[in-house]
Protein backbone atom coordinates (compact mmCIF):
# COMPACT_ATOMS: atom_id res chain seq x y z
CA UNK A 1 52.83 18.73 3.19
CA UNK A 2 49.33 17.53 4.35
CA UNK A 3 48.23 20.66 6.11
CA UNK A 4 49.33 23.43 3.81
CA UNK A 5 46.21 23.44 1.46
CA UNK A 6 42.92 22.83 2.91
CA UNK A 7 43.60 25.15 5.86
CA UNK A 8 44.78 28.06 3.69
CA UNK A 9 41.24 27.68 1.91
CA UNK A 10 39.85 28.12 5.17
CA UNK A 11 41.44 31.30 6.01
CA UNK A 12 40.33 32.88 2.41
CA UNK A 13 37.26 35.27 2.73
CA UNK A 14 34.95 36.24 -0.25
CA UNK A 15 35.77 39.95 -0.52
CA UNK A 16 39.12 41.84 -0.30
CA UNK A 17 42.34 40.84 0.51
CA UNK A 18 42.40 38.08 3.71
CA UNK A 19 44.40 40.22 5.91
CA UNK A 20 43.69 43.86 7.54
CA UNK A 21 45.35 47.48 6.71
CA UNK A 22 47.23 47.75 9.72
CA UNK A 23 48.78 44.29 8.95
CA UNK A 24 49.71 45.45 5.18
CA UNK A 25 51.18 48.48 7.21
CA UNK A 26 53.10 46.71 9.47
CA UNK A 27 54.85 44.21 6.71
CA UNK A 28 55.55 47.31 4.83
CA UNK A 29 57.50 48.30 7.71
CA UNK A 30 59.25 45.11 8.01
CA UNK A 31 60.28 45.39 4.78
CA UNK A 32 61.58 48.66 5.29
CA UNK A 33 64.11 47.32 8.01
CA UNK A 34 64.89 44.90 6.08
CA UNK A 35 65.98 46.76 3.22
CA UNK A 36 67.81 49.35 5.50
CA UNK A 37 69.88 46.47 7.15
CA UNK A 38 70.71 44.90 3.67
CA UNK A 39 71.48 48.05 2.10
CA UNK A 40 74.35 49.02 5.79
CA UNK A 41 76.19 45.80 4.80
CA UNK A 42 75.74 44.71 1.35
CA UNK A 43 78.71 42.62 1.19
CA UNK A 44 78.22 40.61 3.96
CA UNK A 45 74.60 39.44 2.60
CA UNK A 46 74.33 35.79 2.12
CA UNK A 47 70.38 36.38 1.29
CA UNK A 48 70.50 39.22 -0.92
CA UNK A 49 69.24 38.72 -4.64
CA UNK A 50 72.45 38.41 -6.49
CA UNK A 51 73.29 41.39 -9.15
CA UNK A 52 75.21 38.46 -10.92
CA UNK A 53 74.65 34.54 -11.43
CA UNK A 54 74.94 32.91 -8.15
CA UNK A 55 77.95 30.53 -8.07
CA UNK A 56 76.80 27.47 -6.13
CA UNK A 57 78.36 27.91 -2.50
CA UNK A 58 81.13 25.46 -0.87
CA UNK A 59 80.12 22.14 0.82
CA UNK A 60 81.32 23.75 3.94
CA UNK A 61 79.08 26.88 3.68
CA UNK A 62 76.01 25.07 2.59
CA UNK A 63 76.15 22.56 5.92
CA UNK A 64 76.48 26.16 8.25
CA UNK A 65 73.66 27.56 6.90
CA UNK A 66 71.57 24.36 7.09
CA UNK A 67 72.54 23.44 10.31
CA UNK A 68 71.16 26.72 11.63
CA UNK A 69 67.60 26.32 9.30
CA UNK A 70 67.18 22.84 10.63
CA UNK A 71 68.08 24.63 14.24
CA UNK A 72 65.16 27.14 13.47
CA UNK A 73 62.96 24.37 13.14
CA UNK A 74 63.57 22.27 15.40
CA UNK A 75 63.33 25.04 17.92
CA UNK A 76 60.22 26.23 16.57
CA UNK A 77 58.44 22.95 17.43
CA UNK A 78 59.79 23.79 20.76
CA UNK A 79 58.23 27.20 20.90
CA UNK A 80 55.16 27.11 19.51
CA UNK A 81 54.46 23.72 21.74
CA UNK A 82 55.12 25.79 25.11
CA UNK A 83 52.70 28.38 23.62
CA UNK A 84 49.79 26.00 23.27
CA UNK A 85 49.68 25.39 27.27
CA UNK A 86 48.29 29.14 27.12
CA UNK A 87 46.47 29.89 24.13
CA UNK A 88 42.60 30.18 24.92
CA UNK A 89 41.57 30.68 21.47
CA UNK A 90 40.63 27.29 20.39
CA UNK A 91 41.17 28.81 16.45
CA UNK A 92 44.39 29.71 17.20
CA UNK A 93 45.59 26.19 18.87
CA UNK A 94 44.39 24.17 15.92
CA UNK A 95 46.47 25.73 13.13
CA UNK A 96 49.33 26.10 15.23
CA UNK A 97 48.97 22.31 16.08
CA UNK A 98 48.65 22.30 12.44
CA UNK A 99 51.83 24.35 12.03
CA UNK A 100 54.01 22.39 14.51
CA UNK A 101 52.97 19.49 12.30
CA UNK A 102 54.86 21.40 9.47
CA UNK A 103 57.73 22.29 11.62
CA UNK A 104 58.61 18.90 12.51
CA UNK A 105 58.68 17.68 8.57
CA UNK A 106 61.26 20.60 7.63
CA UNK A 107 63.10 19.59 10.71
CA UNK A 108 63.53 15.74 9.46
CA UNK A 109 63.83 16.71 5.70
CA UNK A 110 66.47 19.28 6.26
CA UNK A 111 68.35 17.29 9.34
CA UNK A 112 68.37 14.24 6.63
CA UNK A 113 70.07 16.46 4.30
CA UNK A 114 72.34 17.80 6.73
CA UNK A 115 73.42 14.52 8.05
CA UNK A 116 73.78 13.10 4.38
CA UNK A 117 76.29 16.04 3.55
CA UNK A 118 78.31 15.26 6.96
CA UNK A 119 76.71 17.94 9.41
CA UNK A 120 75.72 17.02 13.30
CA UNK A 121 72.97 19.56 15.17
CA UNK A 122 74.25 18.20 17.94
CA UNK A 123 77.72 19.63 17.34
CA UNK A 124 76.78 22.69 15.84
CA UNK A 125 76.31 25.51 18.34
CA UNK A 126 74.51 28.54 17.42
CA UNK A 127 75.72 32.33 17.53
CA UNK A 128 74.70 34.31 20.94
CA UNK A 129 72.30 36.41 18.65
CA UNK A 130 70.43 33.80 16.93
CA UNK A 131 69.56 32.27 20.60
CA UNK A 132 68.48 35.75 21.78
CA UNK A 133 66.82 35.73 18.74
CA UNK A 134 65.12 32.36 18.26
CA UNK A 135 65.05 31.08 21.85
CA UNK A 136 64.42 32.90 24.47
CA UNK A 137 62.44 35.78 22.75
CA UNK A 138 60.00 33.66 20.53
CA UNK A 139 60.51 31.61 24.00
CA UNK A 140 59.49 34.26 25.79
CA UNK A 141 56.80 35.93 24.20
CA UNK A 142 53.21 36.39 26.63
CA UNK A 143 50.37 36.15 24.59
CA UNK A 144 48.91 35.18 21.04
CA UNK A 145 48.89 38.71 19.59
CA UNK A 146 52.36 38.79 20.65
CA UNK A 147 53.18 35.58 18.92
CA UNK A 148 51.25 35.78 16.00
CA UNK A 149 53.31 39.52 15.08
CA UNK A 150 56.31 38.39 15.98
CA UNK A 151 56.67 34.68 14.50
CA UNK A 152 54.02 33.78 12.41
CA UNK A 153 53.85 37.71 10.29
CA UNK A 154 57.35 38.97 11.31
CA UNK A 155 59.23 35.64 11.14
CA UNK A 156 57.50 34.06 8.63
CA UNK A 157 57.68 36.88 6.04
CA UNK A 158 61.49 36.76 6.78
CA UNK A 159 61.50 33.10 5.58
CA UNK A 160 59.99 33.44 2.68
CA UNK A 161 62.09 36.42 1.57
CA UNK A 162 65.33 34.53 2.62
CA UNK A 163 64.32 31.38 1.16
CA UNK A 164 63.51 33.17 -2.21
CA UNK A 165 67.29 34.51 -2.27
CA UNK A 166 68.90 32.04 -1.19
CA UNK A 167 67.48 29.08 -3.16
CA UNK A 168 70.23 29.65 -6.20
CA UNK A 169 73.30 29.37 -3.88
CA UNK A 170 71.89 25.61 -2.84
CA UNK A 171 72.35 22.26 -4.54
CA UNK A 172 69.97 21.08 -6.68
CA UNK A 173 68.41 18.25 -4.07
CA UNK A 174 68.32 20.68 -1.53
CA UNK A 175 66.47 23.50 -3.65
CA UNK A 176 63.76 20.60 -4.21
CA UNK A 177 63.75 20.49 -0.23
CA UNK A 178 62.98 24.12 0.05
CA UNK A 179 60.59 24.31 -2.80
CA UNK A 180 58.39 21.70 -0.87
CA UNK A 181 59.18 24.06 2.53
CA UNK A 182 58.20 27.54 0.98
CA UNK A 183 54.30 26.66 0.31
CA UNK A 184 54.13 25.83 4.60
CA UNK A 185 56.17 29.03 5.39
CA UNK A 186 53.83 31.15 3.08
CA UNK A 187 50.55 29.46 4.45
CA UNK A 188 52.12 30.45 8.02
CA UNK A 189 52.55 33.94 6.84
CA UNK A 190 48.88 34.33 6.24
CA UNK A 191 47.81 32.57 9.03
CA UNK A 192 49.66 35.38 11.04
CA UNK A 193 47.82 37.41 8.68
CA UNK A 194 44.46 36.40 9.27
CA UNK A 195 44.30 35.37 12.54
CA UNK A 196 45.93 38.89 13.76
CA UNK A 197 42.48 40.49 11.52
CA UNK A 198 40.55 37.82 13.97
CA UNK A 199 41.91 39.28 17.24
CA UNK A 200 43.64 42.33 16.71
CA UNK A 201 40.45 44.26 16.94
CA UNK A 202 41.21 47.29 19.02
CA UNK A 203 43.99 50.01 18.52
CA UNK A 204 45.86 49.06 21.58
CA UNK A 205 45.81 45.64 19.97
CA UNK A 206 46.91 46.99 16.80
CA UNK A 207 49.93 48.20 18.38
CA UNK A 208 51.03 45.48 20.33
CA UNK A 209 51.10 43.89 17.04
CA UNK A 210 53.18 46.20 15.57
CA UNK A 211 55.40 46.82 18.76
CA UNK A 212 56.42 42.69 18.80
CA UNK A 213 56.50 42.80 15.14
CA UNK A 214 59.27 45.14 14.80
CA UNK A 215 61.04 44.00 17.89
CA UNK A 216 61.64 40.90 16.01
CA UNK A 217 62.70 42.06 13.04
CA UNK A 218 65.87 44.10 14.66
CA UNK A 219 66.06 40.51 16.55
CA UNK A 220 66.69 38.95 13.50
CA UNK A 221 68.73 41.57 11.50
CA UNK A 222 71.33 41.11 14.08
CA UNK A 223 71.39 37.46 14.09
CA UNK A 224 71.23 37.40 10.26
CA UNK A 225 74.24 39.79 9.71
CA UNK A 226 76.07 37.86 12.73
CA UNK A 227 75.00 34.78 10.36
CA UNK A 228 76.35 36.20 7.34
CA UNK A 229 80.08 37.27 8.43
CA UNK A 230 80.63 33.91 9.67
CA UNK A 231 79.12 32.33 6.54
CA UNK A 232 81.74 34.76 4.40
CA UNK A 233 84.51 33.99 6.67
CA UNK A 234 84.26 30.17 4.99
CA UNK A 235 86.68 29.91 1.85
CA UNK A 236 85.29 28.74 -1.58
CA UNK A 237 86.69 24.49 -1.76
């Protein structure tokens, strides 16, 4: 990916960690939920760290789960495109521009993937809660605070704890595919990361940050366990 390493060097700073306290203490939060809504339905977990060696999943099962990732980012070009026509912070614009570049390579590499395996977007229609989820709240969301808690840290940090789980259940060509993808989801983690230390300067700020944050998270924890009955509910080959 072109963008993934000079702009992360840009973000770094010379002293202490790159991101702020309240930003450590809202991930620990997210992580919190996250392990609370794993934990109320263990056995319907399709991203949960295995307790024994994954067995590669079905054909079937692999082109559900990749028709809705290459859904995610195909829609998140969308998204984050509609939020550039109101972002004044000219920081902000250029490494989203920067991101959407990202978004749209995941979006061919995994759609090529998909379509090699026999899959259609087109004919794949997603669950109620992952367009609650995905479209109309990232769709919705009113300002860059707003969208900088709720995609870029709240999101983003999903994706790269999913990703990590899920990578053993995958076949081999498509783990390659989402080793590439995981450096650009973790460089758009800390871009939340910093640019949320940038702006989020006051404590009203501080909370809005938190308050979208977490708003996504129970977002996604219903789309994700919506995700994973229907992704148990396909038999083995």
């Amino acid at each position: 990916m072109t963008v993934t390493n000079a702009p992360d060097a840009s973000l770094e700073t010379e002293s202490g960690p790159p991101w702020a306290a309240f930003v450590q203490a809202i991930e620990a939060e997210l992580n919190a939920h996250r392990d609370r809504a794993l934990t109320a339905a263990p056995d319907e977990s399709a991203f949960a760290t295995p307790a024994q060696p994954p067995a590669p999943w079905p054909q079937a099962r692999v082109i559900e789960w990749l028709s809705f990732q290459t859904y995610y980012e195909y829609q998140a070009m969308r998204f984050i495109s509609k939020w550039l026509q109101t972002t004044p912070e000219t920081d902000v614009m250029v490494l989203l521009c920067q991101q959407i570049a990202d978004e749209a390579n995941h979006f061919n590499w995994l759609n090529q993937h998909l379509e090699a395996l026999g899959g259609s977007l087109a004919q794949w229609q997603p669950l109620p809660e992952m367009v609650a989820w995905v479209e109309t709240y990232y769709g919705s969301l009113p300002n860059t605070i707003a969208r900088l808690a709720a995609h870029n840290l709240a999101g983003e940090s999903g994706a790269c704890r999913s990703f990590t789980s899920i990578l053993p259940f995958l076949p081999p060509p498509l783990q390659k595919t989402m080793q590439r993808i995981m450096p650009d989801e973790q460089f758009h983690l800390r871009l939340g990361r910093n640019l949320l230390k940038q702006h989020c300067v006051t404590a009203e700020q501080q909370a809005q940050a938190r308050h979208y944050a977490l708003e996504t998270v129970a977002l996604e924890a219903c789309a994700i366990q919506a995700f994973n009955r229907k992704l148990a509910a396909i038999a083995p080959d």
